[in-house]
Protein backbone atom coordinates (compact mmCIF):
# COMPACT_ATOMS: atom_id res chain seq x y z
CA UNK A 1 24.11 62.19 -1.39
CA UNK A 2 27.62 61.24 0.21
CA UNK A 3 26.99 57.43 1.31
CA UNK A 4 29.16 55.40 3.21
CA UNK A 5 28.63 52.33 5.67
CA UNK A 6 29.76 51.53 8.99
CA UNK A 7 28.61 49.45 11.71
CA UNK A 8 25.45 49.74 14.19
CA UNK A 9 28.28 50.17 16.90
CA UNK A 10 29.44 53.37 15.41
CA UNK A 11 25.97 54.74 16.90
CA UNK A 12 25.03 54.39 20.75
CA UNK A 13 22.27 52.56 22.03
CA UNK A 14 20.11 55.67 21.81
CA UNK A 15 21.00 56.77 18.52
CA UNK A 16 20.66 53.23 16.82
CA UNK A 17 17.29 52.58 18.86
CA UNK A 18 15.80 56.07 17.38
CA UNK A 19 17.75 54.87 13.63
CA UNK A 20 15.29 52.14 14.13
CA UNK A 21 12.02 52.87 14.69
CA UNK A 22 12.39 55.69 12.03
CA UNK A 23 13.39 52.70 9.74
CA UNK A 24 10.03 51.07 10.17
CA UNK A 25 7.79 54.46 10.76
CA UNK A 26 4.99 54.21 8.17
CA UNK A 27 5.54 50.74 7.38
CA UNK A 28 2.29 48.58 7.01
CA UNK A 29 2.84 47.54 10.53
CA UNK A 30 4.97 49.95 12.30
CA UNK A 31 7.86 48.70 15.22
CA UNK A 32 8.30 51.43 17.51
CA UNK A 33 10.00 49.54 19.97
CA UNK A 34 10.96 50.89 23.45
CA UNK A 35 14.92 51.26 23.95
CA UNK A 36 15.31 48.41 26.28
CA UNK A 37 12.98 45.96 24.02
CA UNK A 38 15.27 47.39 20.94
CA UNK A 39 18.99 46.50 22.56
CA UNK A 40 17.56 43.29 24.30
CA UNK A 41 16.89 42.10 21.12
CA UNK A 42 20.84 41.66 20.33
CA UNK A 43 20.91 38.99 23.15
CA UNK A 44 17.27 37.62 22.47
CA UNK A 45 17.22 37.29 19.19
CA UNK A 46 21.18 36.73 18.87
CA UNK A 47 21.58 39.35 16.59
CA UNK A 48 24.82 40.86 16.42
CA UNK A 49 26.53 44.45 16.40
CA UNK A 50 30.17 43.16 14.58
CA UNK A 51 27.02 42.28 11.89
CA UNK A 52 24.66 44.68 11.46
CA UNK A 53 25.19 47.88 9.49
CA UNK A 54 24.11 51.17 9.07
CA UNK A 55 23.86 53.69 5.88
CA UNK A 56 25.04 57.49 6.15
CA UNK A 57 24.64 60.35 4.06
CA UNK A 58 27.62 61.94 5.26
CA UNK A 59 27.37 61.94 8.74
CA UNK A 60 23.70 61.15 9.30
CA UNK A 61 22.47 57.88 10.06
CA UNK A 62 19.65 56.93 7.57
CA UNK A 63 19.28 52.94 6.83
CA UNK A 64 20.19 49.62 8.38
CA UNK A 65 20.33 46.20 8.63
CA UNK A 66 20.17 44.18 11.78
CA UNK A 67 21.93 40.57 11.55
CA UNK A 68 22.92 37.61 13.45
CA UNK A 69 24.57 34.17 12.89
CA UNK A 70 23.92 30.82 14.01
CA UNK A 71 25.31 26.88 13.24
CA UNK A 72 23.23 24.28 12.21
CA UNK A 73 24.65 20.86 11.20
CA UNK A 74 27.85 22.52 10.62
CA UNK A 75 26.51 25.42 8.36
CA UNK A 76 26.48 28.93 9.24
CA UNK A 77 22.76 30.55 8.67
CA UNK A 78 22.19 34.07 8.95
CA UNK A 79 19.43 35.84 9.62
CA UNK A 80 18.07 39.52 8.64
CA UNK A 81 16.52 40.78 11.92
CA UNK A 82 15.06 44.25 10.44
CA UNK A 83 15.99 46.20 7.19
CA UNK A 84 14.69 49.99 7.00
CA UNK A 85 15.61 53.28 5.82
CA UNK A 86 14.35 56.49 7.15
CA UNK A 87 11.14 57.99 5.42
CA UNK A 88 12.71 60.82 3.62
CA UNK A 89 15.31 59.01 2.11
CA UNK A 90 13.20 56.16 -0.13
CA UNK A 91 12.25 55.32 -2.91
CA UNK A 92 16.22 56.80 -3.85
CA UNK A 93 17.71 53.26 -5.02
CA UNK A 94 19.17 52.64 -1.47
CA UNK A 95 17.95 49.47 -0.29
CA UNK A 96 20.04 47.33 -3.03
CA UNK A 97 23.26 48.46 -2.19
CA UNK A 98 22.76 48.21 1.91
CA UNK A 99 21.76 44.53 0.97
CA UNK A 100 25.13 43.97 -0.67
CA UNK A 101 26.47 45.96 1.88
CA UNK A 102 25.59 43.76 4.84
CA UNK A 103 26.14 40.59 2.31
CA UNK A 104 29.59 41.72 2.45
CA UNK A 105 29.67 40.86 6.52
CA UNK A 106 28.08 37.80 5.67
CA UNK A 107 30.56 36.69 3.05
CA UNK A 108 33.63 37.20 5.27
CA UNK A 109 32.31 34.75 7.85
CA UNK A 110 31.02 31.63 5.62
CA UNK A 111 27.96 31.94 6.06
CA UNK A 112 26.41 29.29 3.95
CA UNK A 113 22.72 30.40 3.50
CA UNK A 114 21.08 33.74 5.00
CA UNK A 115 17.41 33.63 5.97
CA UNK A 116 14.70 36.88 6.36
CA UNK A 117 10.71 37.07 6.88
CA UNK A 118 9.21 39.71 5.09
CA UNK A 119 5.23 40.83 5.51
CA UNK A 120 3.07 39.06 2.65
CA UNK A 121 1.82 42.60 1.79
CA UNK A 122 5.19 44.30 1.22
CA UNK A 123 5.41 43.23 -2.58
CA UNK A 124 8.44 46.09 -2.68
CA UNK A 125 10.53 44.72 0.09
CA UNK A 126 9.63 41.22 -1.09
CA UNK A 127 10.55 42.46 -4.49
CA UNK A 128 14.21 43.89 -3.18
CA UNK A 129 14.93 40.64 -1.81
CA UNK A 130 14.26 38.91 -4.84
CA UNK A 131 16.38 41.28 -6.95
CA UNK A 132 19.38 40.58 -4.05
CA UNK A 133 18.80 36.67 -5.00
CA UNK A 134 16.68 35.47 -1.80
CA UNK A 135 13.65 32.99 -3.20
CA UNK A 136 10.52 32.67 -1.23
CA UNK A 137 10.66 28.82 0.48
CA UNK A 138 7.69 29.18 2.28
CA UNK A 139 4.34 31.11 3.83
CA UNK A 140 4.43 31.86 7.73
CA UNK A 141 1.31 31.97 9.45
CA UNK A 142 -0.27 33.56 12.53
CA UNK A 143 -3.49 31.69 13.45
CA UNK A 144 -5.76 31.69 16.49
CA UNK A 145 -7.76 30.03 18.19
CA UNK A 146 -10.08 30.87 21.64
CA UNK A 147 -11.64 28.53 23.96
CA UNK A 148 -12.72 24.82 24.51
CA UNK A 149 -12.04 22.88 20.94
CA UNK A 150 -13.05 19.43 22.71
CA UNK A 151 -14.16 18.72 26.21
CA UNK A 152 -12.12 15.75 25.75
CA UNK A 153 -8.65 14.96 24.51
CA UNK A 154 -8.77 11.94 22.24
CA UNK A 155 -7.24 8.49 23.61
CA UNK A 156 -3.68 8.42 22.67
CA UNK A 157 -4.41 4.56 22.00
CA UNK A 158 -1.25 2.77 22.53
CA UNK A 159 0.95 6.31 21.85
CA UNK A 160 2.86 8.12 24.10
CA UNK A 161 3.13 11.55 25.14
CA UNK A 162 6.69 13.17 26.04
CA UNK A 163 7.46 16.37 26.66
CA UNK A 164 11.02 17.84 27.35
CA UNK A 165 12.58 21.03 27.90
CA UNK A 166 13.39 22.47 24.19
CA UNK A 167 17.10 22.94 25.13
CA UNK A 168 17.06 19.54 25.07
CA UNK A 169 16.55 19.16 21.75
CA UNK A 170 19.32 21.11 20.36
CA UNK A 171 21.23 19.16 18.15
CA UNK A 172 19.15 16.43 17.33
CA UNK A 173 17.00 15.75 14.40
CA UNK A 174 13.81 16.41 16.13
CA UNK A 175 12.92 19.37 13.89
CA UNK A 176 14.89 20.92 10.54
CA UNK A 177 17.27 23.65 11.15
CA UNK A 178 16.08 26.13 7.98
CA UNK A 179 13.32 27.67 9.91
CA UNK A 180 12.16 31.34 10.33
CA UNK A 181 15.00 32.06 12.66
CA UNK A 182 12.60 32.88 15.71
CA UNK A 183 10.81 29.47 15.47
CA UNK A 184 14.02 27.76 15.61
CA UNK A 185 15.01 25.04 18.51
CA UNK A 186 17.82 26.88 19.58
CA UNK A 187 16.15 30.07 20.36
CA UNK A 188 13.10 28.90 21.90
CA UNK A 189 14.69 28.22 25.26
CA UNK A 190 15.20 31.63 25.98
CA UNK A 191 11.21 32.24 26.04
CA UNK A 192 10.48 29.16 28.04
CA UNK A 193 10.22 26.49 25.07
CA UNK A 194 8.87 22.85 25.13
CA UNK A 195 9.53 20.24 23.13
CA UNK A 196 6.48 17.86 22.90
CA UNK A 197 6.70 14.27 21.29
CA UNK A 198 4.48 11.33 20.33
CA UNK A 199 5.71 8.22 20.21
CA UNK A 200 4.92 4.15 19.46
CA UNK A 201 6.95 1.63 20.16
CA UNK A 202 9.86 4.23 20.77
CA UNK A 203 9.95 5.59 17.46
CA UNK A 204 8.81 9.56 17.32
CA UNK A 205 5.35 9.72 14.63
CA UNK A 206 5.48 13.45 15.25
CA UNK A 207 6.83 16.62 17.49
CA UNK A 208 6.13 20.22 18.47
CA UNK A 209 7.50 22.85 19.85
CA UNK A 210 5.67 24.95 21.75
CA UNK A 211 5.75 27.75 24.59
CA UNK A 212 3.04 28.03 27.14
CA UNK A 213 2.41 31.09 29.13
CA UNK A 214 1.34 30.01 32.77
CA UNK A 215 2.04 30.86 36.39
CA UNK A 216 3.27 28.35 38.55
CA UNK A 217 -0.37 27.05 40.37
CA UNK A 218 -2.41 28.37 38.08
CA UNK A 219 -4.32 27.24 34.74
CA UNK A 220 -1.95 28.29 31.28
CA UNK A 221 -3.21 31.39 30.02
CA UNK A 222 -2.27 30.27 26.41
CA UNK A 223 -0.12 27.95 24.20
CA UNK A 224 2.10 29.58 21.09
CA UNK A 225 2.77 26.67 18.03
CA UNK A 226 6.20 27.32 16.64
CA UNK A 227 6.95 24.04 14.42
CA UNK A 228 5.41 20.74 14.05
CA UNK A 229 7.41 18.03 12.42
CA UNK A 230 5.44 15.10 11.22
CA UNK A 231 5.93 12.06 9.21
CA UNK A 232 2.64 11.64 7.37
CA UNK A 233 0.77 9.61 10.30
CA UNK A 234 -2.12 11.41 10.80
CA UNK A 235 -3.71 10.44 13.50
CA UNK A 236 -0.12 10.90 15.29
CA UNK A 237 0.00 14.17 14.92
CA UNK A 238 -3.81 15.64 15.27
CA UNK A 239 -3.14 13.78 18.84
CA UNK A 240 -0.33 15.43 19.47
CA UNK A 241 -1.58 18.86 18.78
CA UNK A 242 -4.80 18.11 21.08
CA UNK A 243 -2.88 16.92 23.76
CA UNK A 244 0.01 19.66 22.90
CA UNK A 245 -2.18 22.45 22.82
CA UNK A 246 -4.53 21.73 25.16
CA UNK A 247 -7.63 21.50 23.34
CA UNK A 248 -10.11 20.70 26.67
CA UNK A 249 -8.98 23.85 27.86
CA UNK A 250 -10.17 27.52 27.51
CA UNK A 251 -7.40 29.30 26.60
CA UNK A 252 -5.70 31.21 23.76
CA UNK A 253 -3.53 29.30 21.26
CA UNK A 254 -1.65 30.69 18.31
CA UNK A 255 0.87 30.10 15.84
CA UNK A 256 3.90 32.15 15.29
CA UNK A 257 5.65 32.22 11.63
CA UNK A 258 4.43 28.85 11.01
CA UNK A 259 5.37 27.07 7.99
CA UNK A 260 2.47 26.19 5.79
CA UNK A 261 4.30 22.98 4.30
CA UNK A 262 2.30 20.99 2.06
CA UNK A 263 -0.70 21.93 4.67
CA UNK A 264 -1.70 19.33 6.29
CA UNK A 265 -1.09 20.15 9.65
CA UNK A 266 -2.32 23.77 8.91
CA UNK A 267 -5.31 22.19 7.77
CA UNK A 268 -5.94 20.48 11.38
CA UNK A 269 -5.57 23.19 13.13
CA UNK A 270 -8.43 24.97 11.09
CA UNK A 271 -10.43 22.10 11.51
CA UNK A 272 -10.11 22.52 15.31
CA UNK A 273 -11.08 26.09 15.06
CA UNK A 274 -7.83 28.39 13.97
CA UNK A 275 -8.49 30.80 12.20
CA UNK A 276 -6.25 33.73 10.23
CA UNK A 277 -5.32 37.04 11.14
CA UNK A 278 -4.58 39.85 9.48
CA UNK A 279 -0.75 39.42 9.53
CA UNK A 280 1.18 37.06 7.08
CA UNK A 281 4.88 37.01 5.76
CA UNK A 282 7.00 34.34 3.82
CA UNK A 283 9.91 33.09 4.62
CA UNK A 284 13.34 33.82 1.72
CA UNK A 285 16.36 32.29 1.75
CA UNK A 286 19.39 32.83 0.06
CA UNK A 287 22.21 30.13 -0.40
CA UNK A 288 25.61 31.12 -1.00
């Protein structure tokens, strides 16, 4: 093998979108992604070409890994947005030294601490991340719930309900800024994000950040869970999920890469009848 690296912009938009879903073909959950899906994901997902890099043997493309950069509270975090190598070419030592390869990148723009999500089951990836000095921080969930939970929401009792556009919680302390890097505040606007707060006395007991999918005139079709942020007042927070999600209605609710935490707020949302699907990752940071 003759390998070298370059970057994803020494391929076109074709080439790198095929380099990709070869990268994930026979994965335990495969991405083939469609070509517009695959480049809109630079601007979506704010992950970035000057970033990412590819691996060649000679002068065929055969690995990756997608990246992007964002501030938080005056750090840079990174974020891994898709590591593969084509099927005939694992299980050859490879993914190590792309991982140093695209730390390099990462290194020569101070980035503080890099972030990636990697599927529960894939104890080798998992394990390559480890050996590359990420530690797991967390388990991400994806629950689900269907229907009516209760035909009534519970009195808020002196609390208030506030919801605001999630853009408009950018920069403030609202929620922590070391979060799987799709859950985070700043990206959520793009996909129609809501911030939704509880309050007493003017002081915030809890928030969440949520997107809904409705049409304008019509009932929501279903609510996605992104973060909650709580402070340990219970009863706060199971409001604010009943009034957030819209437990008296019969629609679909789920959670996206949710943080497990200590569990309490996973726990409510069982109680009001989540339940797991088959799909689980953790969450790995590494801090420079």
């Amino acid at each position: 093998m003759n390998i070298s690296y370059k970057l994803i912009s020494s391929l076109s938009f074709e080439k790198a979108h095929d380099l990709f879903n070869r990268g994930f073909e026979g994965y335990i959950m495969p991405m083939n992604l469609s070509l517009d899906t695959f480049v809109g994901r630079f601007g979506n997902d704010g992950l970035s070409p000057a970033l990412s890099v590819v691996a060649y043997d000679g002068a065929d493309p055969i690995g990756f890994v997608l990246q992007g950069i964002r501030e938080v509270d005056g750090q840079k975090i990174s974020w891994n947005g898709g590591t593969g190598i084509i099927p005939e070419y694992r299980g050859r030592g490879l993914g190590y030294p792309l991982m140093e390869e695209a730390e390099k990148r990462l290194n020569e723009c101070d980035v503080s601490i890099a972030t990636l999500e990697a599927l529960s089951e894939n104890k080798p990836a998992i394990s390559l991340y480890e050996k590359c000095g990420y530690k797991i921080e967390d388990e991400l969930l994806f629950l689900r719930s269907n229907g009516v939970v209760n035909s009534q929401l519970p009195s808020l009792d002196g609390y208030e309900m506030i919801r605001i556009p999630s853009a408009q919680a950018i920069g403030s302390d609202l929620f922590p800024g070391i979060v799987p890097w799709q859950t985070d505040v700043s990206g959520t606007p793009k996909i129609g994000g809501e911030a939704v707060l509880i309050t007493k006395n003017g002081a915030v007991q809890a928030a969440c950040l949520i997107r809904k999918k409705s049409v304008f005139g019509n009932e929501a079709e279903g609510i996605t869970l992104f973060q909650v942020k709580e402070n340990g007042n219970e009863d706060a927070f199971n409001k604010l999920l009943a009034h957030a999600l819209e437990y008296d209605q019969p629609i679909t609710r789920t959670t996206y890469n949710f943080l497990k935490g200590d569990g309490r707020v996973v726990s409510s949302l069982v109680s009001n009848g989540f339940e797991n699907t088959p799909v689980s990752q953790v969450f790995m940071t590494k801090t420079f």
